[in-house]
C-alpha atoms as a PDB file:
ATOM      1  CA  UNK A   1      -5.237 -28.784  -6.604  1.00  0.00           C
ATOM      2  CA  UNK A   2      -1.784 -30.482  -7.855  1.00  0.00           C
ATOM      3  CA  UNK A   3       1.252 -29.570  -6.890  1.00  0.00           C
ATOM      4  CA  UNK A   4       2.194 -27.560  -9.698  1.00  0.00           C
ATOM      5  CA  UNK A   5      -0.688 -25.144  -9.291  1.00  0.00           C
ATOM      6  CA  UNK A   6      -0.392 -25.134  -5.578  1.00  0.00           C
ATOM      7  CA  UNK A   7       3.498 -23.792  -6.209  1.00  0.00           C
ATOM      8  CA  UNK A   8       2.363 -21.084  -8.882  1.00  0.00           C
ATOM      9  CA  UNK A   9      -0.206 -19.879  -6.883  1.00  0.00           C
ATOM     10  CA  UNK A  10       1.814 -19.308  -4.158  1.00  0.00           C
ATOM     11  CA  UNK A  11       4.382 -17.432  -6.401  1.00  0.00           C
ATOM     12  CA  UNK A  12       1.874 -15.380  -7.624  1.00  0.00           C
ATOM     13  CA  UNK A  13       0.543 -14.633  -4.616  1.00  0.00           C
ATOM     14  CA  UNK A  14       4.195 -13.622  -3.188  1.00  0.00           C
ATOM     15  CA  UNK A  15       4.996 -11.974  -6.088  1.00  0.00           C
ATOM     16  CA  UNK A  16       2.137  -9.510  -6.057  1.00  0.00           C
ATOM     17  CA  UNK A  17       2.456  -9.014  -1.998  1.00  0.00           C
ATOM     18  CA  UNK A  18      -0.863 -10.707  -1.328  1.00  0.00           C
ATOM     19  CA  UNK A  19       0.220 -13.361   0.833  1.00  0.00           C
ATOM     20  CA  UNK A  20      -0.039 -12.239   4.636  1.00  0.00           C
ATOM     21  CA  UNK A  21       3.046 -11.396   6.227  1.00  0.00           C
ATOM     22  CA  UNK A  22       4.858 -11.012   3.325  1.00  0.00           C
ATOM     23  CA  UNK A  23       5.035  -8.059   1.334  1.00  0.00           C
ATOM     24  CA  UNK A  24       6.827  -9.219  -2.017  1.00  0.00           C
ATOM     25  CA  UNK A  25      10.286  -7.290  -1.011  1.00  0.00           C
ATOM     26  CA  UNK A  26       8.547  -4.287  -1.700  1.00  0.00           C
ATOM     27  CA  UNK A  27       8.883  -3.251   1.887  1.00  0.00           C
ATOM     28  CA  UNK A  28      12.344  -2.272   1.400  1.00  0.00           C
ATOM     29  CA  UNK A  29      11.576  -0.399  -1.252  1.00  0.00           C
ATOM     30  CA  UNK A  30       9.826   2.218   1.138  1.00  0.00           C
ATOM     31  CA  UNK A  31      11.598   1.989   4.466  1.00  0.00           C
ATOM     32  CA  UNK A  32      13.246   5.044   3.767  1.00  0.00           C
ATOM     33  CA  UNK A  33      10.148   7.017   4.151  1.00  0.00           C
ATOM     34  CA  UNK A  34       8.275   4.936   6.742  1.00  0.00           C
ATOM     35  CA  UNK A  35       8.336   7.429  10.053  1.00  0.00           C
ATOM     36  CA  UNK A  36      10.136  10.238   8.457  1.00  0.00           C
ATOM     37  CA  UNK A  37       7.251  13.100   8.666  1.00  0.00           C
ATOM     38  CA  UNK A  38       7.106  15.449  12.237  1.00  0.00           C
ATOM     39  CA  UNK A  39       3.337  16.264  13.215  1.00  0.00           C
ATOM     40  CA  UNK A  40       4.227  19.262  11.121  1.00  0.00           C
ATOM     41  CA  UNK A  41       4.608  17.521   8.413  1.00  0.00           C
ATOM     42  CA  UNK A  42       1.592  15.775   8.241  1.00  0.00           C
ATOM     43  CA  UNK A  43      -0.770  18.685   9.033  1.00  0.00           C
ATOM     44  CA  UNK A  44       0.588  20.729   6.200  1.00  0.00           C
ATOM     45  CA  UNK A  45      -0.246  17.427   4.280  1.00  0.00           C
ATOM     46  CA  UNK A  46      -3.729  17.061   5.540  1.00  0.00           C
ATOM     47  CA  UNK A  47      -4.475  20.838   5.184  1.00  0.00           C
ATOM     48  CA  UNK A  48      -3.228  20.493   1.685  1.00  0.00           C
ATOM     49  CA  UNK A  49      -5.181  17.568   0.464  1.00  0.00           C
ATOM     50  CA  UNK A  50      -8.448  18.219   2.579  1.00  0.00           C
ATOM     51  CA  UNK A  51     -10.303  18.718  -1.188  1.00  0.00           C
ATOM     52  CA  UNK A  52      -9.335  15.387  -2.187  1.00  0.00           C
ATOM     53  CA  UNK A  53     -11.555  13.869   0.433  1.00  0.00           C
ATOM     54  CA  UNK A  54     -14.575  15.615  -0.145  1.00  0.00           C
ATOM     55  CA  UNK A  55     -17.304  14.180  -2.394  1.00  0.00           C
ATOM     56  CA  UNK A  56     -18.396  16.333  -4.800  1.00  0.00           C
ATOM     57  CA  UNK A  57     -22.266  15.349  -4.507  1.00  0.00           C
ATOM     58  CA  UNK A  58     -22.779  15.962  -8.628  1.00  0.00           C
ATOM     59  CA  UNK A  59     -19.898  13.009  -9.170  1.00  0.00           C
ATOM     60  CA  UNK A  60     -21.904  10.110  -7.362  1.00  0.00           C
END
């Protein structure tokens, strides 16, 4: 691989957050709602979205 394709690759791959350890900025986007839900919080959310887990047998 030449240098040139070596570089875009890389930018690609930082661009679109697929490079380990680094998450294309988009990190930031988020931080404001990393940690921010009480165990209350996510209960109600699990209770709430228990149906979208299930497998409707007829669908597969």
């Amino acid at each position: 691989m030449n240098h040139l394709d070596k570089t875009a690759k890389t930018l690609l791959q930082r661009l679109l957050g697929l490079v380990p350890g680094d998450n294309g900025g988009k990190k930031a986007d988020f931080g404001g709602f990393c940690g921010v839900w009480t165990e209350a919080d996510e209960a109600e959310f699990r209770e709430n979205s228990e149906d979208l887990r299930r497998v409707n047998p007829r669908d597969s």
